[in-house]
N, C-alpha and C. Protein backbone atom coordinates (compact mmCIF):
# COMPACT_ATOMS: atom_id res chain seq x y z
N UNK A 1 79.68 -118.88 -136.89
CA UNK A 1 79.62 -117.71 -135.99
C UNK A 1 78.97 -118.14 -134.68
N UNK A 2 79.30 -117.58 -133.32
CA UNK A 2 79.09 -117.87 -131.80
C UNK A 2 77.38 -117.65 -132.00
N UNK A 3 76.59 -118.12 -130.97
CA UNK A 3 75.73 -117.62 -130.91
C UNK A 3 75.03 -116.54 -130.82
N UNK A 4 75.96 -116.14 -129.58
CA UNK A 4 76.46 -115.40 -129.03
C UNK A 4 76.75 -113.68 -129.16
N UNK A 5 77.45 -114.36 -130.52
CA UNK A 5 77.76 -112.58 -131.33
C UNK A 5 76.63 -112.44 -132.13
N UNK A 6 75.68 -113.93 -132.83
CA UNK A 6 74.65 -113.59 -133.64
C UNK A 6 73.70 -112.35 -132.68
N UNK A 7 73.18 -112.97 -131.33
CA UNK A 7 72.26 -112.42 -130.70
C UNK A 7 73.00 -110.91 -130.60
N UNK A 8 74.21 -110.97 -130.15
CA UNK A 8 75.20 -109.22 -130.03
C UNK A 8 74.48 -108.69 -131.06
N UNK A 9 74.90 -109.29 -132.39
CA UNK A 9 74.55 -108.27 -133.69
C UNK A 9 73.08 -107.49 -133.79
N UNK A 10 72.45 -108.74 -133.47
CA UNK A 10 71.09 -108.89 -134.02
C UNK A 10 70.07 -107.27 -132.49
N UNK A 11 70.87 -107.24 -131.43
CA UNK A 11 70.54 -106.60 -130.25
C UNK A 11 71.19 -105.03 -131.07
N UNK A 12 72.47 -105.00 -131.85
CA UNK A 12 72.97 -103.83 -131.75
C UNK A 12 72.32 -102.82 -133.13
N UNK A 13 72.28 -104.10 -134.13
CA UNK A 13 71.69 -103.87 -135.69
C UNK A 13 69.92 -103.05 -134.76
N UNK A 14 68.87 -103.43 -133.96
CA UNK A 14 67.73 -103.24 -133.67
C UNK A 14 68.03 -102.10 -132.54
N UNK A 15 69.08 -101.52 -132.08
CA UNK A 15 69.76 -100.21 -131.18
C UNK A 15 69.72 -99.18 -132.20
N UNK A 16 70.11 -99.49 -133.45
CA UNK A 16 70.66 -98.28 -134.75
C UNK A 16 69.21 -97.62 -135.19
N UNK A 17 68.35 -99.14 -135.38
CA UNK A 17 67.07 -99.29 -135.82
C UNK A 17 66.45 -97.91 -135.08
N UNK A 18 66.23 -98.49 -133.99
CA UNK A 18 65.48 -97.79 -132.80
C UNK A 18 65.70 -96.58 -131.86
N UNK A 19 66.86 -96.06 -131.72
CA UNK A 19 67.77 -95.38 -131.44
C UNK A 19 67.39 -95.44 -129.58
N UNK A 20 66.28 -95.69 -129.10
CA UNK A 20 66.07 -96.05 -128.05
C UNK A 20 65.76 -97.38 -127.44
N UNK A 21 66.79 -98.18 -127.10
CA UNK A 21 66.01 -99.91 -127.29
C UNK A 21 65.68 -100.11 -125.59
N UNK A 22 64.65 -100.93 -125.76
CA UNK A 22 63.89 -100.96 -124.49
C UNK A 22 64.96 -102.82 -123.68
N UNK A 23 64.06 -103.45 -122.68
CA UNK A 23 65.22 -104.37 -122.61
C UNK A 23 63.95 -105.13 -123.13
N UNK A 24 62.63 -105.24 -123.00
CA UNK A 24 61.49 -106.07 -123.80
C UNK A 24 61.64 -106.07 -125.03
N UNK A 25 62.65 -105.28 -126.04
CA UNK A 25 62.31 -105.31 -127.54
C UNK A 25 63.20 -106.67 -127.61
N UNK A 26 63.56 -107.33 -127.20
CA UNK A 26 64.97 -108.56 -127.17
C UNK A 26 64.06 -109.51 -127.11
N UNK A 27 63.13 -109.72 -126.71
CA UNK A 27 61.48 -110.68 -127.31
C UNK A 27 61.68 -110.91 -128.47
N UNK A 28 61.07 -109.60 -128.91
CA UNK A 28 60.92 -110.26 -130.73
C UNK A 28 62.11 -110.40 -131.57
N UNK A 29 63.29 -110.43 -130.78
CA UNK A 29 64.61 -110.78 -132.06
C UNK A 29 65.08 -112.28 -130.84
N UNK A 30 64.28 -112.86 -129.95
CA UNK A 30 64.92 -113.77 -129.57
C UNK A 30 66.17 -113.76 -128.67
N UNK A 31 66.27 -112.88 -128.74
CA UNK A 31 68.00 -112.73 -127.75
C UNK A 31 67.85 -112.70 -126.48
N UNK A 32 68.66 -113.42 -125.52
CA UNK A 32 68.55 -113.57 -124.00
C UNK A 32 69.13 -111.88 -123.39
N UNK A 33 68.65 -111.63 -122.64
CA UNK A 33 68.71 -110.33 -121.75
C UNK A 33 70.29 -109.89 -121.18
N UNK A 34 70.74 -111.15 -121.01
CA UNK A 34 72.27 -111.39 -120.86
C UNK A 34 72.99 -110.50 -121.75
N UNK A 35 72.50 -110.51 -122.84
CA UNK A 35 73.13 -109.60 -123.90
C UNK A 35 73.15 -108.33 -123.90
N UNK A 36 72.35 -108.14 -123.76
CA UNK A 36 72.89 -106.27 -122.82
C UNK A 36 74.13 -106.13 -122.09
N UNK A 37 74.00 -106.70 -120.91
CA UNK A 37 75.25 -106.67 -120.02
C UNK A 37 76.45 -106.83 -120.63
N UNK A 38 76.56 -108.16 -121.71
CA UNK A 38 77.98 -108.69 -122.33
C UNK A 38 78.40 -107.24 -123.22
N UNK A 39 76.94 -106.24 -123.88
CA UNK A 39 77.29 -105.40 -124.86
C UNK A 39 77.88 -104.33 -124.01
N UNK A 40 77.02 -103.99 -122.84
CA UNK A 40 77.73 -102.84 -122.07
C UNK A 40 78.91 -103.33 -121.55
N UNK A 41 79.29 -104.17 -121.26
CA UNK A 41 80.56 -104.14 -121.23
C UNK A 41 81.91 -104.36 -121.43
N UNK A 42 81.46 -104.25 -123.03
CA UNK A 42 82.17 -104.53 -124.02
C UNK A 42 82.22 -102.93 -124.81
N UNK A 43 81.59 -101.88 -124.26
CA UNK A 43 81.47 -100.78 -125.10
C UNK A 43 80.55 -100.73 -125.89
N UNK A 44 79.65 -101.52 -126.53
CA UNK A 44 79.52 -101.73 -127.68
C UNK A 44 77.80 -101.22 -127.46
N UNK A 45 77.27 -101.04 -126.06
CA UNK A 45 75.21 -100.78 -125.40
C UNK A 45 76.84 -99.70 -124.62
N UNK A 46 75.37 -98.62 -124.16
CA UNK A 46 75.00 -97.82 -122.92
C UNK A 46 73.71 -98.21 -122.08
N UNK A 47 73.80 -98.04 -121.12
CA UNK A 47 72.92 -98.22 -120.17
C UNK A 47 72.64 -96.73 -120.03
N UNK A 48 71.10 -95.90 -120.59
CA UNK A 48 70.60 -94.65 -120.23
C UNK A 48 69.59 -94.44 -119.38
N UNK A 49 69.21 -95.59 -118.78
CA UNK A 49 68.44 -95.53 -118.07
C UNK A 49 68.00 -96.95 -117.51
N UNK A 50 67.35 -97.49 -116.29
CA UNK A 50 66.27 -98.56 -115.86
C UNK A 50 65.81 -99.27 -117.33
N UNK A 51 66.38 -100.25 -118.01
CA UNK A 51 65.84 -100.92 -118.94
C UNK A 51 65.98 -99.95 -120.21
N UNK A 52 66.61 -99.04 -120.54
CA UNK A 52 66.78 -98.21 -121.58
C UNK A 52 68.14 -98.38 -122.07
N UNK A 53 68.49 -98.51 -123.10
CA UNK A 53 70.02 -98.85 -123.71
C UNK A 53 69.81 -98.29 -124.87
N UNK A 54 71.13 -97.51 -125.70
CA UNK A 54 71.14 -96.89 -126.95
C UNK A 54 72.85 -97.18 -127.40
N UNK A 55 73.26 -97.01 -128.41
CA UNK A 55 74.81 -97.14 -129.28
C UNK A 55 75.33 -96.12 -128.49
N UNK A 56 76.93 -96.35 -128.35
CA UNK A 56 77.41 -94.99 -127.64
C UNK A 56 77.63 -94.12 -128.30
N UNK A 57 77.21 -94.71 -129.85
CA UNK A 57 77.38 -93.02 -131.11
C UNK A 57 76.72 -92.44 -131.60
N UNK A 58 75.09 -93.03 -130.87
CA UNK A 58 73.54 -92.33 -130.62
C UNK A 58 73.82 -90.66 -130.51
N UNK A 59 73.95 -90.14 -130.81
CA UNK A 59 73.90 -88.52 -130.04
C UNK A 59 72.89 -88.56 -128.84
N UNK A 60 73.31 -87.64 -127.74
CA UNK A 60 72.42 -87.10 -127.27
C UNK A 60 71.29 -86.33 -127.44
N UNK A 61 70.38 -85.98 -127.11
CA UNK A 61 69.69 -84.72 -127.42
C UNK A 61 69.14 -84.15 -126.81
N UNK A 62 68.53 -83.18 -127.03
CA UNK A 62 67.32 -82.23 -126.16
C UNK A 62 66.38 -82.94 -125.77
N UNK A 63 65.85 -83.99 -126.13
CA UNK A 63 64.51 -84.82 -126.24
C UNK A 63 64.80 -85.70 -125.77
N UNK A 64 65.91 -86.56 -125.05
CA UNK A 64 66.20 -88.07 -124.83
C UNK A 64 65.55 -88.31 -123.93
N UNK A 65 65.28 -87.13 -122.50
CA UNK A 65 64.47 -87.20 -121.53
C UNK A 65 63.08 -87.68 -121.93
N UNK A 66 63.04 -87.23 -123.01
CA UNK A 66 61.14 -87.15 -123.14
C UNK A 66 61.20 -88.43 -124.13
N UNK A 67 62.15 -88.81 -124.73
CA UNK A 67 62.19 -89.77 -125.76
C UNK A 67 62.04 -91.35 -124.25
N UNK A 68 62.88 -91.09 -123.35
CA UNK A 68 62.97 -92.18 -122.54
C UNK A 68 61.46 -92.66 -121.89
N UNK A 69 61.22 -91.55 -121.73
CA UNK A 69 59.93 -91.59 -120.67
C UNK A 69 58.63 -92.29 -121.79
N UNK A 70 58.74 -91.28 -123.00
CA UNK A 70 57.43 -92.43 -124.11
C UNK A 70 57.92 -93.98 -124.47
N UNK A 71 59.16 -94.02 -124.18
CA UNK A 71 59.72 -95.34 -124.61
C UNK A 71 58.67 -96.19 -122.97
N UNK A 72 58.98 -95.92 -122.51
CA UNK A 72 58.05 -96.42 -120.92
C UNK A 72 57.00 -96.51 -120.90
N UNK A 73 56.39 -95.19 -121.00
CA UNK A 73 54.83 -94.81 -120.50
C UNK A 73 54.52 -94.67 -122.48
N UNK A 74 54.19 -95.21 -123.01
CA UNK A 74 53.64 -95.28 -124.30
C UNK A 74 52.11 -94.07 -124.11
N UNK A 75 51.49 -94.07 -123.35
CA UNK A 75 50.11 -93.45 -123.08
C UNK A 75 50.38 -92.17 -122.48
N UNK A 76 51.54 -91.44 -122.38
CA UNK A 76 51.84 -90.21 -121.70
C UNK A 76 51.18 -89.34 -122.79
N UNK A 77 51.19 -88.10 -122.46
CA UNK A 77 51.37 -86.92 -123.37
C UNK A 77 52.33 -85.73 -122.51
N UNK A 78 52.76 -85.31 -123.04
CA UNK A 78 53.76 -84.38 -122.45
C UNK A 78 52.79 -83.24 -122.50
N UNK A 79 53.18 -82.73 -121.22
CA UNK A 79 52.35 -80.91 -121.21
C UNK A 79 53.24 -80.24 -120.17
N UNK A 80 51.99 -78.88 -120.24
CA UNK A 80 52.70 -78.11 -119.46
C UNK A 80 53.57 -77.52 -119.46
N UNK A 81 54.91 -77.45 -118.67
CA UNK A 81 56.17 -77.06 -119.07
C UNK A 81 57.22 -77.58 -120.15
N UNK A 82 56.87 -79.41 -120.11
CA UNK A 82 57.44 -79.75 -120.64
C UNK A 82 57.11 -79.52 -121.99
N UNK A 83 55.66 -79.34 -122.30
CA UNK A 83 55.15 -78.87 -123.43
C UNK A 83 55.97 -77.79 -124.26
N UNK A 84 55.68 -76.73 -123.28
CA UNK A 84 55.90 -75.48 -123.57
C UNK A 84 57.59 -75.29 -123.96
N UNK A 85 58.39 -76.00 -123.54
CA UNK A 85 59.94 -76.04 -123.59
C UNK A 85 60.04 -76.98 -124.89
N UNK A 86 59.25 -77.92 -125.64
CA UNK A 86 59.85 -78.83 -126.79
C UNK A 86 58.80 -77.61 -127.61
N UNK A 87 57.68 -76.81 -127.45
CA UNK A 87 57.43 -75.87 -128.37
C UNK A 87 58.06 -74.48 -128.62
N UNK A 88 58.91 -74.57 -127.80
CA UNK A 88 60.01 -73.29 -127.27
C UNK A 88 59.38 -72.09 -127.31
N UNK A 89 58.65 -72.20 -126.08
CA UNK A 89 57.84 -71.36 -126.01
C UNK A 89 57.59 -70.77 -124.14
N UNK A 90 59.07 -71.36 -124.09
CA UNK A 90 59.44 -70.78 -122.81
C UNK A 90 60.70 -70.55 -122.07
N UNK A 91 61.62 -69.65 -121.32
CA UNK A 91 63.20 -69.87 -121.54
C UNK A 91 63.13 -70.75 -120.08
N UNK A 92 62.62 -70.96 -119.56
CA UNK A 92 62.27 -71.87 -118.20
C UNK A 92 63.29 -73.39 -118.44
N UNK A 93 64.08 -73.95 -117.84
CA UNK A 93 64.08 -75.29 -117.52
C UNK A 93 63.48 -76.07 -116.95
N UNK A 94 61.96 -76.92 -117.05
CA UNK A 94 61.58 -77.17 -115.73
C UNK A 94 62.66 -78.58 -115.22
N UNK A 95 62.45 -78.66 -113.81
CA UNK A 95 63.10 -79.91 -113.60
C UNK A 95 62.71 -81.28 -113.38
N UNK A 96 61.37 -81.27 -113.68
CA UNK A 96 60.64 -82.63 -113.98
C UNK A 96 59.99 -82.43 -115.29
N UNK A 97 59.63 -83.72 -115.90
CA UNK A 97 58.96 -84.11 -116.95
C UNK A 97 57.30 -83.96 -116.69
N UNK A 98 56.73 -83.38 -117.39
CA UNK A 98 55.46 -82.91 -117.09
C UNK A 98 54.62 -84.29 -117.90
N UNK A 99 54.03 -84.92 -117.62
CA UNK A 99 53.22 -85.80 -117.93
C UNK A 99 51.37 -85.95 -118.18
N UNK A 100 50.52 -86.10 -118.94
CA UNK A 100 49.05 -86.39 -118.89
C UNK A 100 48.68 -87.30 -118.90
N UNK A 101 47.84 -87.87 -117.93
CA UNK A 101 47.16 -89.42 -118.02
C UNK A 101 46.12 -89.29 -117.80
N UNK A 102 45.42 -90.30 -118.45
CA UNK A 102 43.69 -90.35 -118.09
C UNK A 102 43.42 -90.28 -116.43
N UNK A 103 42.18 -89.54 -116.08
CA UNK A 103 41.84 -89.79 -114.70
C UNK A 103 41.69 -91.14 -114.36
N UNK A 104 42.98 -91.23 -113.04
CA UNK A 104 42.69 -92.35 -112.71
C UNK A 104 43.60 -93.12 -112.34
N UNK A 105 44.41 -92.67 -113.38
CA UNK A 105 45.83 -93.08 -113.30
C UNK A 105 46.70 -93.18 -112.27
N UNK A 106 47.70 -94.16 -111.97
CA UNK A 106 48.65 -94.03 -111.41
C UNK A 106 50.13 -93.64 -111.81
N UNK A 107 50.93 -92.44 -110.86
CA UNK A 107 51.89 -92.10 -111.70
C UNK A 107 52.85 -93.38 -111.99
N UNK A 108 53.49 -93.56 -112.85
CA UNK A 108 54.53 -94.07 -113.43
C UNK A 108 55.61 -94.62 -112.36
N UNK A 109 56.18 -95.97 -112.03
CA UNK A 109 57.51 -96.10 -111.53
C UNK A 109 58.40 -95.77 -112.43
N UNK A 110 59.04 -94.89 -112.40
CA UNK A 110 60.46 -94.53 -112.70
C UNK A 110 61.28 -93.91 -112.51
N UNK A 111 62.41 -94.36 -112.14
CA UNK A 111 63.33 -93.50 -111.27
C UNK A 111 64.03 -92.37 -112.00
N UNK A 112 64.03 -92.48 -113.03
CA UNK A 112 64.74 -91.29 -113.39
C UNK A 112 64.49 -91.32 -115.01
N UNK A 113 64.17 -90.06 -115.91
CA UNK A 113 64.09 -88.30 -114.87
C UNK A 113 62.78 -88.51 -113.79
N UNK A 114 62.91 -87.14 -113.28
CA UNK A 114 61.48 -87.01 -111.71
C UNK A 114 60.41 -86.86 -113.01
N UNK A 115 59.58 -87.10 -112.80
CA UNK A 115 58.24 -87.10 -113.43
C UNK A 115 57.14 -86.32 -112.62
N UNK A 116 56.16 -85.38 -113.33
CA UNK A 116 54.91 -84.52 -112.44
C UNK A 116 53.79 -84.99 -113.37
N UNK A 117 53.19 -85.59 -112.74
CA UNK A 117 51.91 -86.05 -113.62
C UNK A 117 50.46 -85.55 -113.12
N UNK A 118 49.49 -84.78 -114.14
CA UNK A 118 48.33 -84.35 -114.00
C UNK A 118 47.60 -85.02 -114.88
N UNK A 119 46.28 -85.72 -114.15
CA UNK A 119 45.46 -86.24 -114.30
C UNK A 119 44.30 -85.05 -115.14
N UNK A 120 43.67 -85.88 -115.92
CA UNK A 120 42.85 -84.83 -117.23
C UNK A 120 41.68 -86.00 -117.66
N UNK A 121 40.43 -84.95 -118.00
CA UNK A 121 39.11 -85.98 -118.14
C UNK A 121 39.55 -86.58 -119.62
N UNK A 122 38.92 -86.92 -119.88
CA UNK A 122 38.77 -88.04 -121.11
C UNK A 122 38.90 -87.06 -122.32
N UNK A 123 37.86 -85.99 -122.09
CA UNK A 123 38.17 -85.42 -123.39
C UNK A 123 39.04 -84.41 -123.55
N UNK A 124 39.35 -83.61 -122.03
CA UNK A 124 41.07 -82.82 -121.72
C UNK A 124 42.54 -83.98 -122.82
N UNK A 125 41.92 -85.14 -122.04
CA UNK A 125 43.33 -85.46 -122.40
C UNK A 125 43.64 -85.81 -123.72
N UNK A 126 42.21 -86.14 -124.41
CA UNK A 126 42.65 -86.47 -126.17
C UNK A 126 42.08 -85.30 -127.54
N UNK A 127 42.08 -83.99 -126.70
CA UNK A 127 41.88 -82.74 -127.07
C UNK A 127 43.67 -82.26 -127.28
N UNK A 128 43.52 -82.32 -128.73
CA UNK A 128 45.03 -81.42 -129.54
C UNK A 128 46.12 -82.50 -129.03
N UNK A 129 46.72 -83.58 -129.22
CA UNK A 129 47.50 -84.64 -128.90
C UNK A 129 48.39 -84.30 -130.63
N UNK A 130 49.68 -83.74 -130.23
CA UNK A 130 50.74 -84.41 -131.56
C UNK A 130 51.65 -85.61 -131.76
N UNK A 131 52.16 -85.72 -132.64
CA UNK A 131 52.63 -86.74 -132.93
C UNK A 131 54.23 -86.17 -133.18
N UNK A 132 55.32 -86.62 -132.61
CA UNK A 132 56.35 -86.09 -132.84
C UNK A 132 57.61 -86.95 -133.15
N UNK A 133 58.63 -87.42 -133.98
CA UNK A 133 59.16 -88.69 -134.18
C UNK A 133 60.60 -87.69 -133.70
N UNK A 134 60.92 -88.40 -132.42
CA UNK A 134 62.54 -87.57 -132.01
C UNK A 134 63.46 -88.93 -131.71
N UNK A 135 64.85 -88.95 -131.83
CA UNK A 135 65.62 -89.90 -131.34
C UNK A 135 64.59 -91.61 -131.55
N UNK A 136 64.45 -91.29 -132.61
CA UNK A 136 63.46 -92.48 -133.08
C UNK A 136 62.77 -93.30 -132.24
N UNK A 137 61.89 -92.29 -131.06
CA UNK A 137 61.05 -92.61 -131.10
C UNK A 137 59.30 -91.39 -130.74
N UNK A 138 58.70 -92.15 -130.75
CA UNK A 138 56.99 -91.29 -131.23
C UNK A 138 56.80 -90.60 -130.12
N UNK A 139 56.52 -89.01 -130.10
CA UNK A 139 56.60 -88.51 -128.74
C UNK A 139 55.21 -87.95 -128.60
N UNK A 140 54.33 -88.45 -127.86
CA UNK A 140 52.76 -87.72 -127.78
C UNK A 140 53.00 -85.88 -127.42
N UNK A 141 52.67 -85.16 -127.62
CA UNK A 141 52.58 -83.96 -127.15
C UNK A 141 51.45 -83.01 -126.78
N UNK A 142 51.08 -82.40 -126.40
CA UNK A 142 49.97 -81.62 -126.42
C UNK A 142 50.40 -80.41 -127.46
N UNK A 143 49.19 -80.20 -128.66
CA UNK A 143 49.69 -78.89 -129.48
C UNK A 143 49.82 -77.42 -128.66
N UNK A 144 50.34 -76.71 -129.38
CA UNK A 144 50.96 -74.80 -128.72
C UNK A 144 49.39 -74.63 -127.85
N UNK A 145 48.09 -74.53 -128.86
CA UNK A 145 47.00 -74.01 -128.47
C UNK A 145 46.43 -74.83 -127.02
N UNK A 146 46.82 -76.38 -127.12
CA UNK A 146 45.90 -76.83 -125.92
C UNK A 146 46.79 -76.99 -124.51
N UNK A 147 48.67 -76.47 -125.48
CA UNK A 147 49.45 -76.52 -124.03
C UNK A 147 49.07 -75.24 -123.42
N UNK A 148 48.81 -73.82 -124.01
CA UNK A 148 48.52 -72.41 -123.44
C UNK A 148 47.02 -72.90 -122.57
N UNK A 149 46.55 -73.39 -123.07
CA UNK A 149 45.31 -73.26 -121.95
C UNK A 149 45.66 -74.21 -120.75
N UNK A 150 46.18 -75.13 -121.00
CA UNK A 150 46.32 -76.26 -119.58
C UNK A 150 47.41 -75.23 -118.97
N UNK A 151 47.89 -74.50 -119.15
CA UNK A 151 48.99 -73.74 -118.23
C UNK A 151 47.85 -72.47 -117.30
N UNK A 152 47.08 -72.27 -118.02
CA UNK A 152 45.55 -71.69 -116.98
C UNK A 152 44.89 -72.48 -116.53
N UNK A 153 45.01 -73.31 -116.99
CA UNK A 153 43.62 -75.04 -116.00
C UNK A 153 44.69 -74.44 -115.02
N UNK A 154 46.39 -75.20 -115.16
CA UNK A 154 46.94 -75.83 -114.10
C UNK A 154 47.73 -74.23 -113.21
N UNK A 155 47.07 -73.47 -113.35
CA UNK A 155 47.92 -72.11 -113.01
C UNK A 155 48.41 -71.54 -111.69
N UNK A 156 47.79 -72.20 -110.92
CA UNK A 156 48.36 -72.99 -109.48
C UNK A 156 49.11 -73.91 -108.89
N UNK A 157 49.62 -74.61 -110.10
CA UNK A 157 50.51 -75.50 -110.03
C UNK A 157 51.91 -74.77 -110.91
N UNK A 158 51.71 -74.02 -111.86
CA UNK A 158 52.99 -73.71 -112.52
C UNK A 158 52.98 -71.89 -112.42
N UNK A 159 52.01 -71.47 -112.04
CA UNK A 159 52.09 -70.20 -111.97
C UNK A 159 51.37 -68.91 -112.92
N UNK A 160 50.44 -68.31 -112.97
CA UNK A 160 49.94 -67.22 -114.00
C UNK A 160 50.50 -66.67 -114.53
N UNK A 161 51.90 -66.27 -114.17
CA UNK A 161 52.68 -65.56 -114.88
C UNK A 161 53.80 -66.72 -115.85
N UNK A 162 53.71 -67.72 -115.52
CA UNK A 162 53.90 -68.68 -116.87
C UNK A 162 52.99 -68.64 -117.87
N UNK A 163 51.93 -68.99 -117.43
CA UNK A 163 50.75 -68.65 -118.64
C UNK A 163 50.34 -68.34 -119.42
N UNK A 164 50.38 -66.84 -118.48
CA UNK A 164 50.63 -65.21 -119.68
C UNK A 164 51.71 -65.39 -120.74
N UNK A 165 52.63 -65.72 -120.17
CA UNK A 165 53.92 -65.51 -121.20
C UNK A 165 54.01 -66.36 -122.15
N UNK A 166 53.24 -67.76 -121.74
CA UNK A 166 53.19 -68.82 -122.87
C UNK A 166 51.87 -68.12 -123.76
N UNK A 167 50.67 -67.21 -123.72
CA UNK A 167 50.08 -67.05 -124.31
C UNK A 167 50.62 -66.14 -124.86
N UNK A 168 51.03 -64.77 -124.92
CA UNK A 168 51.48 -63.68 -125.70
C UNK A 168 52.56 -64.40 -126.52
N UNK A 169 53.73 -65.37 -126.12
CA UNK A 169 54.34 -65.92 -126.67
C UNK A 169 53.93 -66.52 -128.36
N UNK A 170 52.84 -67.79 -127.61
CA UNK A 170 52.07 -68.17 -128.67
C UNK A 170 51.66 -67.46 -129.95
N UNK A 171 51.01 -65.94 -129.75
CA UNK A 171 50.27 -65.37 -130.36
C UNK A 171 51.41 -64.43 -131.15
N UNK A 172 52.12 -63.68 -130.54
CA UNK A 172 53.19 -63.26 -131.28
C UNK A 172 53.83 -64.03 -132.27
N UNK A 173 54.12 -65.40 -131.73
CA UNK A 173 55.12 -66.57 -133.16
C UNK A 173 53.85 -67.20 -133.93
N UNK A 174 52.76 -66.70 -134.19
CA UNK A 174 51.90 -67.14 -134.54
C UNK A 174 51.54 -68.67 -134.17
N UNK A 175 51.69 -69.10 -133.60
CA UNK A 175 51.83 -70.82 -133.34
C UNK A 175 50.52 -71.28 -132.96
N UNK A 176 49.67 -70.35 -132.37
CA UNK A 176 47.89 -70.61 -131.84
C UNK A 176 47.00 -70.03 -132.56
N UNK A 177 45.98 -70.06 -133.18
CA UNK A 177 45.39 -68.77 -133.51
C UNK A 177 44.07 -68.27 -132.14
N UNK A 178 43.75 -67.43 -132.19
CA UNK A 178 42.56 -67.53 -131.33
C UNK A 178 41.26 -68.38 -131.07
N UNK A 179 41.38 -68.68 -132.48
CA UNK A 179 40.05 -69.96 -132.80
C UNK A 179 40.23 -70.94 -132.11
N UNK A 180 41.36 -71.41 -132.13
CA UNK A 180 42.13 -73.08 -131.55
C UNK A 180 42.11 -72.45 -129.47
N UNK A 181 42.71 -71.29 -129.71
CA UNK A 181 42.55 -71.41 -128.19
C UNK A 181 41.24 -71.11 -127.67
N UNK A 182 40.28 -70.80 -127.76
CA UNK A 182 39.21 -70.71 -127.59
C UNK A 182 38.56 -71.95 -127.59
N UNK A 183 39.03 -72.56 -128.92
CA UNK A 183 37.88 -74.58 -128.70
C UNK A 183 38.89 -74.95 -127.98
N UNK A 184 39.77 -75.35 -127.45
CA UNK A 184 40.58 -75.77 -126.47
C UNK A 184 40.32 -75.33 -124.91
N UNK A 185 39.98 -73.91 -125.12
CA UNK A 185 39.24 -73.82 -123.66
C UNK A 185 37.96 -73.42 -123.14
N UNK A 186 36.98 -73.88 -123.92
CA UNK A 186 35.94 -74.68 -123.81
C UNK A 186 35.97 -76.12 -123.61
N UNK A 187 36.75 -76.78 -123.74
CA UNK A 187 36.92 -78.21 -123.62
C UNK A 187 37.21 -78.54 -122.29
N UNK A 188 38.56 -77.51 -122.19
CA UNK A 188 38.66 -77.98 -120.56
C UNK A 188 38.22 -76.99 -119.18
N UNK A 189 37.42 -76.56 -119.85
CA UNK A 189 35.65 -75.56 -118.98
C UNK A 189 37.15 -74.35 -118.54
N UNK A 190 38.03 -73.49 -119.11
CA UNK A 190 38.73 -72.82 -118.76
C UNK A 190 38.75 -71.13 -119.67
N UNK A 191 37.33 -70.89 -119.99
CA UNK A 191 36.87 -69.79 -121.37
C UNK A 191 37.23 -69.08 -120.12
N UNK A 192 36.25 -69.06 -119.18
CA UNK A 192 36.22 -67.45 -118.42
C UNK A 192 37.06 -66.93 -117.91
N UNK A 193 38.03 -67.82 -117.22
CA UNK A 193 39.63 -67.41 -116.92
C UNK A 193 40.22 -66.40 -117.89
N UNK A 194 40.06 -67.38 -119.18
CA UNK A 194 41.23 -66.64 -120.35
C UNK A 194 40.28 -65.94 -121.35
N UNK A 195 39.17 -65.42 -120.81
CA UNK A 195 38.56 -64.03 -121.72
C UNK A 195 39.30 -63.18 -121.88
N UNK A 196 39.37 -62.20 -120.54
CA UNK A 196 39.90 -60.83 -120.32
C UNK A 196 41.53 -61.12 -121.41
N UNK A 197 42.30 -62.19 -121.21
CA UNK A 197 43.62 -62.21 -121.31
C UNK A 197 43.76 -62.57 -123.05
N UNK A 198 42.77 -63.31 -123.37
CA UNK A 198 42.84 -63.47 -125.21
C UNK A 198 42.14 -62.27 -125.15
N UNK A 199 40.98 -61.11 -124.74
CA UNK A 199 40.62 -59.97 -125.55
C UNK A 199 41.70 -58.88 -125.29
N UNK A 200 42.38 -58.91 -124.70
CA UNK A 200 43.32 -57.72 -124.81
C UNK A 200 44.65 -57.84 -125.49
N UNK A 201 44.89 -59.01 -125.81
CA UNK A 201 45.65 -59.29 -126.77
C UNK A 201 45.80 -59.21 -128.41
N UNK A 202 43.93 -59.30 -128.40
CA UNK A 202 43.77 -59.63 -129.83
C UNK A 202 43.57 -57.87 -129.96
């Protein structure tokens, strides 16, 4: 057998694996980079992005956006809108990827999707972090309870009347309880904002 097709196989067998293959995962199976190109254009890789390649019988999904971007930024957490839309907990599209990084950070090169990144203290940002396995791969998230309060941290940036709706939302599908939103916003010094709005709810 060609070398050639070994490295093909060995690139397409670790695509099925992974459902998102990066062009660095071709390190640890040895295969020259070349091999992408020969696969895309042969049918056999897609090119989904800047260094992102998947099978063309991968499905798409709801998540590929957010699946691409953790394939990149490994240290993201998704919030915010984007939060609030993979907890469906909003009928909104936003049109960037909402991102969390430690203070300090610099946003991300990547051209595509647009990316909005808010910077969060140390203990904002590793306060309620999930774990989510989509299009095989690990998607950080912020949980229902600590995405409703960062939508009042950030409520100048996405709006109060997002907020509101992600909180009544929350509380109606049961998805927060009051306890969780309450230690969540104490954490990110955001109680007195969302008094009036958790006591008239409850």
């Amino acid at each position: 057998m060609p070398v050639a097709l070994t490295h093909g196989q060995r690139v397409l067998d670790l695509a099925s694996l992974k459902g998102l293959l990066r062009t660095s995962d071709l390190d640890a199976i040895g295969a020259p980079r070349i091999t992408l190109s020969r696969l895309c254009a042969a049918g056999l890789l897609e090119r989904v992005g800047r260094g992102l390649y998947r099978l063309p019988s991968h499905p798409a999904s709801e998540h590929e956006s957010l699946a691409a971007i953790a394939t990149k930024v490994p240290q993201a957490v998704f919030c915010l809108l984007s939060a609030l839309q993979f907890h469906e907990l909003t009928t909104q599209l936003p049109r960037q990827i909402w991102i969390a990084m430690p203070r300090g950070s610099h946003l991300p090169r990547i051209d595509y999707p647009p990316l909005k990144m808010v910077q969060m203290s140390t203990a904002a940002y590793a306060t309620g972090v999930e774990e989510h396995l989509r299009d095989g791969v690990r998607l950080r998230v912020f949980g229902v309870a600590k995405t409703v309060v960062d939508c009042f941290k950030h409520r100048n940036q996405i709006g109060l009347d997002v907020a509101l709706e992600a909180l009544k939302d929350a509380r109606a599908q049961r998805k927060a309880t009051a306890d969780d939103l309450w230690r969540c916003a104490k954490i990110c010094r955001v109680a007195n904002v969302m008094r009036p709005y958790l006591e008239a709810i409850e």
